[in-house]
Every structure is written in C-alpha cells, then in structure tokens.
C-alpha atoms as a PDB file:
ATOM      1  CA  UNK A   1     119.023 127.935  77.211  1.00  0.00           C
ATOM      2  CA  UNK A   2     117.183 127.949  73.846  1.00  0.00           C
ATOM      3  CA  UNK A   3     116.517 124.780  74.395  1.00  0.00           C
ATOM      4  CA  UNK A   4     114.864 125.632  77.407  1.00  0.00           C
ATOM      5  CA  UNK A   5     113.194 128.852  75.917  1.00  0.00           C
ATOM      6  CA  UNK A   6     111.869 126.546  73.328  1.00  0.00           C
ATOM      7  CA  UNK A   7     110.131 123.742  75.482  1.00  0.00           C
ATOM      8  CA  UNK A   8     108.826 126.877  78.097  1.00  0.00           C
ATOM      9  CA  UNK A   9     107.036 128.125  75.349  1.00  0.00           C
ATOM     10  CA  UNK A  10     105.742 125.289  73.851  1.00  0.00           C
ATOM     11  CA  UNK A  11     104.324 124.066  76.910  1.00  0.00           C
ATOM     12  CA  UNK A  12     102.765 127.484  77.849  1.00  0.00           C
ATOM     13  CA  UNK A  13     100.793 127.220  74.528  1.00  0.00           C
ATOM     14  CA  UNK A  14      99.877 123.653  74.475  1.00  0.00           C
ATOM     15  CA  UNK A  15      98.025 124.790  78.153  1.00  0.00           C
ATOM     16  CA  UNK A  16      96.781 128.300  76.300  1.00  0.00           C
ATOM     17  CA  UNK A  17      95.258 125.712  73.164  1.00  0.00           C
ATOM     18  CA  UNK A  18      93.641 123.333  75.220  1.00  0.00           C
ATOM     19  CA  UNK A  19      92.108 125.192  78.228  1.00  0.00           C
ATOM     20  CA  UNK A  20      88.944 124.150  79.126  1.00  0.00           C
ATOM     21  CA  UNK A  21      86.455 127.355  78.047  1.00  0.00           C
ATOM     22  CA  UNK A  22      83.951 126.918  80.727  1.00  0.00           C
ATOM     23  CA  UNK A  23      86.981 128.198  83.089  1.00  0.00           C
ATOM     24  CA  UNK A  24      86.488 131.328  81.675  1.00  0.00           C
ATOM     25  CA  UNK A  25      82.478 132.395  81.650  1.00  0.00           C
ATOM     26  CA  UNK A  26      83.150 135.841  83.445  1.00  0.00           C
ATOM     27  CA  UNK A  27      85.333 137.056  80.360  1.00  0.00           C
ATOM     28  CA  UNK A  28      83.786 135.780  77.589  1.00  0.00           C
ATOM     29  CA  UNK A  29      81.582 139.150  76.872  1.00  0.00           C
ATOM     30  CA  UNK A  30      81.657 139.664  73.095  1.00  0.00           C
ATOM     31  CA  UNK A  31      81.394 143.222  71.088  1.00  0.00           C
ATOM     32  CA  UNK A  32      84.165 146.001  70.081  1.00  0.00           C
ATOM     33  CA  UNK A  33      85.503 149.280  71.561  1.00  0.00           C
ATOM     34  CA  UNK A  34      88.470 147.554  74.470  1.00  0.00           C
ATOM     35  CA  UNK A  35      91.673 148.368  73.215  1.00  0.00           C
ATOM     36  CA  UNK A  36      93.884 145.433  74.059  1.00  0.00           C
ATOM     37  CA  UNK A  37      96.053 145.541  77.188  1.00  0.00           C
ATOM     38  CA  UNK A  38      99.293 144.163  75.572  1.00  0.00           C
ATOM     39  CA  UNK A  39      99.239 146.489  73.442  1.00  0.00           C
ATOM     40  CA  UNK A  40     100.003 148.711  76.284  1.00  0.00           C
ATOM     41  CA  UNK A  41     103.124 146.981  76.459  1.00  0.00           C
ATOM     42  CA  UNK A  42     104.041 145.590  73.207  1.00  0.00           C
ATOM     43  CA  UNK A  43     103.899 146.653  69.818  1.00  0.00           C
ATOM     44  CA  UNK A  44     100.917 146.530  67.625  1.00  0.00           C
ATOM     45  CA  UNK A  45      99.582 147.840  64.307  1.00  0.00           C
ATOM     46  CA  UNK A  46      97.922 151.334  64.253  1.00  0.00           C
ATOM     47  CA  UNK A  47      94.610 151.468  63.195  1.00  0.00           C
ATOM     48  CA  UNK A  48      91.829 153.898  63.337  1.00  0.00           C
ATOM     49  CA  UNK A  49      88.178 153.004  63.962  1.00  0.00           C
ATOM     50  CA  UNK A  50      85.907 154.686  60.900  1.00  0.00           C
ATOM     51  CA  UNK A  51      82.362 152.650  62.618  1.00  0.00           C
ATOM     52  CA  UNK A  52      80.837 151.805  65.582  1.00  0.00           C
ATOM     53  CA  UNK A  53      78.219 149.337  64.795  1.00  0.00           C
ATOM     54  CA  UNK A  54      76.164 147.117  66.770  1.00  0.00           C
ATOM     55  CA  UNK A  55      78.611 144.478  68.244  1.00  0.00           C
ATOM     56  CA  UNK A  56      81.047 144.996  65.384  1.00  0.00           C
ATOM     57  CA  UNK A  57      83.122 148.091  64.409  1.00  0.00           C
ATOM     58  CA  UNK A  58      85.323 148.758  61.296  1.00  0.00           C
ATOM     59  CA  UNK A  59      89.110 149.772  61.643  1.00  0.00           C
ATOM     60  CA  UNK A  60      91.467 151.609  58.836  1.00  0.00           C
ATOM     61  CA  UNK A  61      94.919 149.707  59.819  1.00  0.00           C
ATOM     62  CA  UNK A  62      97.879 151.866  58.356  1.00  0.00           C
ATOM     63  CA  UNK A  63     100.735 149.959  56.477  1.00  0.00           C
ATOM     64  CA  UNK A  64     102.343 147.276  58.000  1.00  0.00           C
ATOM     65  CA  UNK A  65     104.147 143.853  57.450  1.00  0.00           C
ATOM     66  CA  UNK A  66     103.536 140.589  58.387  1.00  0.00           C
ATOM     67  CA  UNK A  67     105.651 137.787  58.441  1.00  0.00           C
ATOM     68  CA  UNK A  68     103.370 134.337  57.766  1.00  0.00           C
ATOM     69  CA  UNK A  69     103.580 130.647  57.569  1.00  0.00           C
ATOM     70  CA  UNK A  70     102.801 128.823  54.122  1.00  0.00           C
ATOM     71  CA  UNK A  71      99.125 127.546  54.076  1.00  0.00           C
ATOM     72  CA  UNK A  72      98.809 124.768  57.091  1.00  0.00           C
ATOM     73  CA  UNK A  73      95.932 122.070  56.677  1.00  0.00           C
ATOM     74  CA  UNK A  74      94.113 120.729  59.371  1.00  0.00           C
ATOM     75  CA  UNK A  75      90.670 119.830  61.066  1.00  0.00           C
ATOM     76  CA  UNK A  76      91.545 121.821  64.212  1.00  0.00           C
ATOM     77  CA  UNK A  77      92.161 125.809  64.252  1.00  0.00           C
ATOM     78  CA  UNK A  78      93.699 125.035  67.689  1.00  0.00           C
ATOM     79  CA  UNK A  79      95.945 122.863  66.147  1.00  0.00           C
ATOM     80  CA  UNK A  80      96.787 125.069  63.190  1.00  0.00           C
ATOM     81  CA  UNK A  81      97.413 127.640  65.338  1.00  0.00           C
ATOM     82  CA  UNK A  82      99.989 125.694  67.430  1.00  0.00           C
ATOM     83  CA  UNK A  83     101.772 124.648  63.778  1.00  0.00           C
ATOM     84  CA  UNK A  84     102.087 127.969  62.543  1.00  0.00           C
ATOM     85  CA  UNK A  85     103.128 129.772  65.634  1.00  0.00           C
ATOM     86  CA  UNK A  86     105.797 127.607  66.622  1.00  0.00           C
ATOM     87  CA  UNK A  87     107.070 128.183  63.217  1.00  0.00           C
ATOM     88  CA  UNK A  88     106.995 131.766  64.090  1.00  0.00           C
ATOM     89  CA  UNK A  89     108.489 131.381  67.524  1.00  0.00           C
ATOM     90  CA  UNK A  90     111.454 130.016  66.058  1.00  0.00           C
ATOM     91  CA  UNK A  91     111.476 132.813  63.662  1.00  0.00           C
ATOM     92  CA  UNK A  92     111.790 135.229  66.268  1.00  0.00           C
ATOM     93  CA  UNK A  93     114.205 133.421  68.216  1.00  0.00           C
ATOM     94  CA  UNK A  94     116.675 134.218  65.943  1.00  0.00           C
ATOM     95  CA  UNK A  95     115.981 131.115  63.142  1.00  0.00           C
ATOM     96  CA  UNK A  96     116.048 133.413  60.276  1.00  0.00           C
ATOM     97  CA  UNK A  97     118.919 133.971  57.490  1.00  0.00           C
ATOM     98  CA  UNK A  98     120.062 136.981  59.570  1.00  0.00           C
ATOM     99  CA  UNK A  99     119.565 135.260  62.979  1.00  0.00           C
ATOM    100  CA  UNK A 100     118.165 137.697  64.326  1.00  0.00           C
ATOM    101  CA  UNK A 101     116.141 138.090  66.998  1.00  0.00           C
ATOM    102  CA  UNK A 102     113.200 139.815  67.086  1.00  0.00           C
ATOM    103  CA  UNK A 103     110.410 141.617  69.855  1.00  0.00           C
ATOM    104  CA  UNK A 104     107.596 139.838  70.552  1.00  0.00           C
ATOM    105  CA  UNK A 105     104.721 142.130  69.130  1.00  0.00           C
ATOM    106  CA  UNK A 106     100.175 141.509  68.883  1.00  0.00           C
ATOM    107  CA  UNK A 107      98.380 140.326  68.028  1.00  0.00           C
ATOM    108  CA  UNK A 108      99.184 136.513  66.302  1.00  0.00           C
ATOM    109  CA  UNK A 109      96.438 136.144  63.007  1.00  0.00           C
ATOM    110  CA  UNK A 110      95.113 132.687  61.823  1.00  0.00           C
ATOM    111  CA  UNK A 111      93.728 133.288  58.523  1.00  0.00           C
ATOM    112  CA  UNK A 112      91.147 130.863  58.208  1.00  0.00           C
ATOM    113  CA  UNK A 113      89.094 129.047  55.076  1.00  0.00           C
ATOM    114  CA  UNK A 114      86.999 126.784  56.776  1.00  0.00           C
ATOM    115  CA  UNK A 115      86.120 123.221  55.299  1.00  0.00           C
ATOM    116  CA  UNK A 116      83.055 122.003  53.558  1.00  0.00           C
ATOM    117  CA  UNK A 117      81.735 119.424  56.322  1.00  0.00           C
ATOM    118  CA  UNK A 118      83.003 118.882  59.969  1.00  0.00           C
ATOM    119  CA  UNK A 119      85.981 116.102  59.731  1.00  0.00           C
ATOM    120  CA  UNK A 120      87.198 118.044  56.328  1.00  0.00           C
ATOM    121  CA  UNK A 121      90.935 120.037  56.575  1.00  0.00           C
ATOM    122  CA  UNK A 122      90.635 123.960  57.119  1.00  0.00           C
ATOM    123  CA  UNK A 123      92.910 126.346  55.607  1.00  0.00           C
ATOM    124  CA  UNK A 124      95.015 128.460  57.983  1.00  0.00           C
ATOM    125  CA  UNK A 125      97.863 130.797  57.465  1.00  0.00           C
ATOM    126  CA  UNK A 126      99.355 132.188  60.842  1.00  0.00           C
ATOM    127  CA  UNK A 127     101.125 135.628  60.671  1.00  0.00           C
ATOM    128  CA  UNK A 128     103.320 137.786  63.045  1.00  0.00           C
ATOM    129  CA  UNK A 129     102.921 141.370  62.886  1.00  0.00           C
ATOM    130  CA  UNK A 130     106.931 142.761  62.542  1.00  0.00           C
ATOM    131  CA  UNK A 131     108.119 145.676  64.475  1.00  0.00           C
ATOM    132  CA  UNK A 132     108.463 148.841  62.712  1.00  0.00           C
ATOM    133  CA  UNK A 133     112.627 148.711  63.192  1.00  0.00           C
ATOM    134  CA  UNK A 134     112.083 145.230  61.326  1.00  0.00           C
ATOM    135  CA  UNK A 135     110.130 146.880  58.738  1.00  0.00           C
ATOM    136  CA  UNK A 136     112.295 148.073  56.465  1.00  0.00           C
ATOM    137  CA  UNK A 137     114.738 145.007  56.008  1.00  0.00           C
ATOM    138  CA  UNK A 138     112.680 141.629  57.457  1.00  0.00           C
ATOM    139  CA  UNK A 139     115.008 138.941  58.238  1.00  0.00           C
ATOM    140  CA  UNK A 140     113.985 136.136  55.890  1.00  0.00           C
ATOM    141  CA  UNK A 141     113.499 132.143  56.484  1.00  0.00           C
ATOM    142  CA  UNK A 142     112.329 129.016  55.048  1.00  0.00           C
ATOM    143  CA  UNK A 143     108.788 128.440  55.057  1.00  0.00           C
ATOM    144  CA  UNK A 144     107.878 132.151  55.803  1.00  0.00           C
ATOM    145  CA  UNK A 145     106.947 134.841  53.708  1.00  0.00           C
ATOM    146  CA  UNK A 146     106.598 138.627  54.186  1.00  0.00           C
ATOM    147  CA  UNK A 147     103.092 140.250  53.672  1.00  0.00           C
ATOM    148  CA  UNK A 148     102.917 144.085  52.914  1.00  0.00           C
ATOM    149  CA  UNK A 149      99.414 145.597  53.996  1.00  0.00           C
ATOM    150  CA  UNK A 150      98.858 149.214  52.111  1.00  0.00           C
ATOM    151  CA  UNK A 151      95.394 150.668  54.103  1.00  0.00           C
ATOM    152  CA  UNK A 152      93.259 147.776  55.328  1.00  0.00           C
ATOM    153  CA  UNK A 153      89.583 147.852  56.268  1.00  0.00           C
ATOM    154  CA  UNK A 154      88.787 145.083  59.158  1.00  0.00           C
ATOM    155  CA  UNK A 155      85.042 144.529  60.375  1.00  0.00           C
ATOM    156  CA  UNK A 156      85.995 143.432  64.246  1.00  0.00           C
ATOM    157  CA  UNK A 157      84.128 141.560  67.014  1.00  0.00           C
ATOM    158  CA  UNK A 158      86.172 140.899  70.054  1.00  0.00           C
ATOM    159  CA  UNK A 159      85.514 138.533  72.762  1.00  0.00           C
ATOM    160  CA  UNK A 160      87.408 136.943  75.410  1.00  0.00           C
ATOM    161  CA  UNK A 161      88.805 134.228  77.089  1.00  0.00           C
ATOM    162  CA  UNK A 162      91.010 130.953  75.861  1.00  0.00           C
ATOM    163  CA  UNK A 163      89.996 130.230  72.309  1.00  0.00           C
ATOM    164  CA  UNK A 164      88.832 126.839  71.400  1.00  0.00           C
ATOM    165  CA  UNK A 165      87.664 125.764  67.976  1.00  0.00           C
ATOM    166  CA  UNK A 166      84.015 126.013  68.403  1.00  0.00           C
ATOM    167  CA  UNK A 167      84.259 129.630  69.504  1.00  0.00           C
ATOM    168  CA  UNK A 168      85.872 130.822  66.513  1.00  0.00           C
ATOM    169  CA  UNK A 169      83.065 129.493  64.017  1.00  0.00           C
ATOM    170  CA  UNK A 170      80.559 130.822  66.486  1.00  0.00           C
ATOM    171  CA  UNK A 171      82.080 134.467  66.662  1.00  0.00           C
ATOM    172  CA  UNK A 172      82.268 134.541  62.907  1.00  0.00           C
ATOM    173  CA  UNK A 173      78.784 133.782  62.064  1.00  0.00           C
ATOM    174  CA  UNK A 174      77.971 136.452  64.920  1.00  0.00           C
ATOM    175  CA  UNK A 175      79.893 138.678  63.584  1.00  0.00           C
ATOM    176  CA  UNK A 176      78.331 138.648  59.933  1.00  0.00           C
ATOM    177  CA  UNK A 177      74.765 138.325  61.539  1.00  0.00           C
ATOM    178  CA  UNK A 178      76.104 141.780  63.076  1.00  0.00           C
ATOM    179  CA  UNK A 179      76.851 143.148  59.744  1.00  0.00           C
ATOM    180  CA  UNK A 180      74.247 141.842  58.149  1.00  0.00           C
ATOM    181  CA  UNK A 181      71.902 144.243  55.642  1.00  0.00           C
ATOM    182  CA  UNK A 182      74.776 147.018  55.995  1.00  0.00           C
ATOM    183  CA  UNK A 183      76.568 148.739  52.995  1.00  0.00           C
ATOM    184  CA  UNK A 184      79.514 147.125  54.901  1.00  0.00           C
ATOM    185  CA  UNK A 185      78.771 143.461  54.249  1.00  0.00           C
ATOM    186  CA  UNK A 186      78.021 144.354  51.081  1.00  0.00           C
ATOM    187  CA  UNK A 187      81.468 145.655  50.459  1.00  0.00           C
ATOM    188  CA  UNK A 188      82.740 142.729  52.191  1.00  0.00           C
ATOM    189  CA  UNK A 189      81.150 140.448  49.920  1.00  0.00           C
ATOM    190  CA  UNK A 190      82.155 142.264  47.118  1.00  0.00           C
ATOM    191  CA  UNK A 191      85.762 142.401  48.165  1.00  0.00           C
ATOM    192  CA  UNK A 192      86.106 138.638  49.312  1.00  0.00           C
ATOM    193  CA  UNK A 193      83.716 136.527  47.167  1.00  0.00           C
ATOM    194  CA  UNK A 194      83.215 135.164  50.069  1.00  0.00           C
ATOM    195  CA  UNK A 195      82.307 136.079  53.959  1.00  0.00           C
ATOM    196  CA  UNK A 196      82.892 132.506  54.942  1.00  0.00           C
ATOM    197  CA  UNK A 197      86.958 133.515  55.430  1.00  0.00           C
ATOM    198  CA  UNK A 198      87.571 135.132  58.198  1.00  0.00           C
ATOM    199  CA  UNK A 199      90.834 135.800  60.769  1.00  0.00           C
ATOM    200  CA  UNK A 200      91.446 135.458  64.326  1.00  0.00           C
ATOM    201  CA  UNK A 201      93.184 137.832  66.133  1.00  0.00           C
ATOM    202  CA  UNK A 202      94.947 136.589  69.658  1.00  0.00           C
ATOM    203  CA  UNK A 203      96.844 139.388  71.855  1.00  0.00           C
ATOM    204  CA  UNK A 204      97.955 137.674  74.725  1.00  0.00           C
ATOM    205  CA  UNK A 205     100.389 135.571  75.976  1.00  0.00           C
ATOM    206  CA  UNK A 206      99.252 131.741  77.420  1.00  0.00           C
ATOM    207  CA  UNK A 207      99.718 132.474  80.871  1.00  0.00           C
ATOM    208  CA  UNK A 208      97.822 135.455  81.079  1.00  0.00           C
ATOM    209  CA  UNK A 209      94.540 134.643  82.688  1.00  0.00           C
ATOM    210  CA  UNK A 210      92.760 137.897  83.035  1.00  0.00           C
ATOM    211  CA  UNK A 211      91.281 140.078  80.727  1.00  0.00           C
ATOM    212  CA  UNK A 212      92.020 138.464  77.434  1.00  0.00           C
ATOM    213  CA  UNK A 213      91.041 140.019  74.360  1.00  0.00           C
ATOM    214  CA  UNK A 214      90.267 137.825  70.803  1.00  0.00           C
ATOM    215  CA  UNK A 215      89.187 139.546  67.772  1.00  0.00           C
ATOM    216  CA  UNK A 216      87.756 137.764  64.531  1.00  0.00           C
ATOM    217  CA  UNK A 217      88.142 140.164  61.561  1.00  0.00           C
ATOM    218  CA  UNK A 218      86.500 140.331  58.014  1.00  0.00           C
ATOM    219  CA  UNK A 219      89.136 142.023  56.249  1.00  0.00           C
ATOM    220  CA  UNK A 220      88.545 143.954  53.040  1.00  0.00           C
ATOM    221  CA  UNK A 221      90.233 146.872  50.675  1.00  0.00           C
ATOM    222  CA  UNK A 222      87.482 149.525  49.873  1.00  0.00           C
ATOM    223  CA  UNK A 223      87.732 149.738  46.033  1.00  0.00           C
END
C-alpha cells in the first residue's frame, strides 16, 4: 500500500510538473488579495497583510516551522521541485526517526537562487510548512532540516495555473517591477543583498485543475 501511495503520488506530480501552460490561459490572472482555497481545508501559516500595493501586497507571517531539503542543484525549477518534494513526501509518510506520519499542510516553497546564464544549475531548497501539533517536537530525518521563522515580512504576487519554469522567472521580475521605487524594495534590498532570490509558493494538489493559486514571495525581516 505504500508502495502504491508512493508511485500515485509520484505520478500525480510528474503530470502537475509537466502540464502544458497554454491549457490553462483562463486562470493565469496575476496580482494579490485571493486567499487560497486549500487553505480552506488544510493547514497553512497565519499571516496578516500590512500593504496592498499595485499587483503585489506585503504579509506579516507569525512563527512557524518548516521542515526543508538540503540545497538541490539543477537547471530546471520543475525539476528541483520534483527532487525536493518527493523527499518531503516520504517525510510525511512516516520516513522520519519517529515514523511518523504527518498532515499534508500549504503551501510547498522552492527557495530559489537562480543561475548566472541559461544552461547554468539554480539553487533550490524545497520546504514543508509543519502542523502546529508537529511544532513543538518535529520528527527528524536524513537530509532534512527544521527552519524556525520568528515574524516574517513576504512581498507576494500570486498567479495561477500549472507552474512551468519560464513562469516563475517571469512572475519574479514582475513582481519587483511592482515594487519598484517603494520604501519596500528598498528594504528588500537592504535585507537580501540581493532581489534576484526569490520563493515560490504552490497550494494545491496535482490533480486539482481549477482555481489554482501560485505565489512568488520576496521575503525579508524588517530591521
């Protein structure tokens, strides 16, 4: 059976990674202010918004904890993705040192450091937001790490549809032409050194269809 749980899943996301975008035109609006539906249904972090901007806004998330691969190297961000998440699949299927099993929660992050030229190897680190009963005691495992967050600041742009590696570089520069010439990006830049890392945010599950939600997020701590 976990066998089978196993294969289900990694065939579900091997068809989320590699659908064709152009399926999804009538969903691919981008800008801020939809809550994400699975979050309806599953857990995810609490946040606050502080700012509505123009197609961006900024979010206060409260603590949390994130569990989250080593740093994964590779030209795709599809293919990064699928790495790190199948890592943390396993994770919560119970392939931890407690062997455990733990809720499915949103949204999935890919960290990102993008490359210097086009067939270079991107950075990603992939991280699983655990469930407040988790919280106190995370079940540990090889090759994962736990990730405190005190108050964190996110600039946000969502958009929708299946993501595919061009989107994600196109929604990031969108989202910094957004906050450009705001006291915002110039905390941002302050903070990070450097706008050019960025995370993606994915709530749903591969074989939803309909009204998916994607978020890239400029994180930052306000000094």
């Amino acid at each position: 059976m976990a066998a089978f749980s196993f294969l289900k899943l990694s065939l579900l996301f091997n068809f989320f990674s590699n659908a064709h975008p152009n399926l999804w035109t009538d969903e691919r609006s981008s800008g801020v202010a939809k809550i994400p539906a699975p979050c309806s249904r599953i857990e995810c972090p609490i946040y606050d918004v502080i700012h509505m901007g123009n197609g961006y806004e900024i979010r206060r998330y409260n603590t949390s904890l994130w569990m989250s691969t080593s740093t994964l190297q590779d030209i795709s961000f599809v293919e990064g993705t699928r790495t790190g998440f199948m890592q943390l699949f396993n994770y919560i299927q119970g392939k931890n040192e407690y062997k455990k099993k733990i809720e499915m929660t949103a949204p999935v992050l890919t960290k990102v450091v993008p490359s210097d030229g086009p067939f270079c190897e991107s950075s990603f680190v992939v991280s699983f937001y655990v469930p407040k009963v988790d919280q106190a005691d995370p079940p540990p495992a090889k090759g994962l790490h736990a990730e405190k967050w005190n108050h964190k600041y996110t600039a946000v742009r969502q958009f929708g549809g299946f993501v595919s590696d061009s989107d994600v570089a196109e929604e990031a520069a969108a989202l910094q032409a957004s906050l450009a010439g705001t006291d915002w990006y110039a905390t941002i830049k302050k903070n990070q050194n450097s706008t050019s890392v960025y995370t993606v945010a994915q709530y749903n599950s591969p074989f939803e269809f309909d009204n998916r939600v994607n978020e890239i997020w400029l994180a930052f701590d306000m000094q």
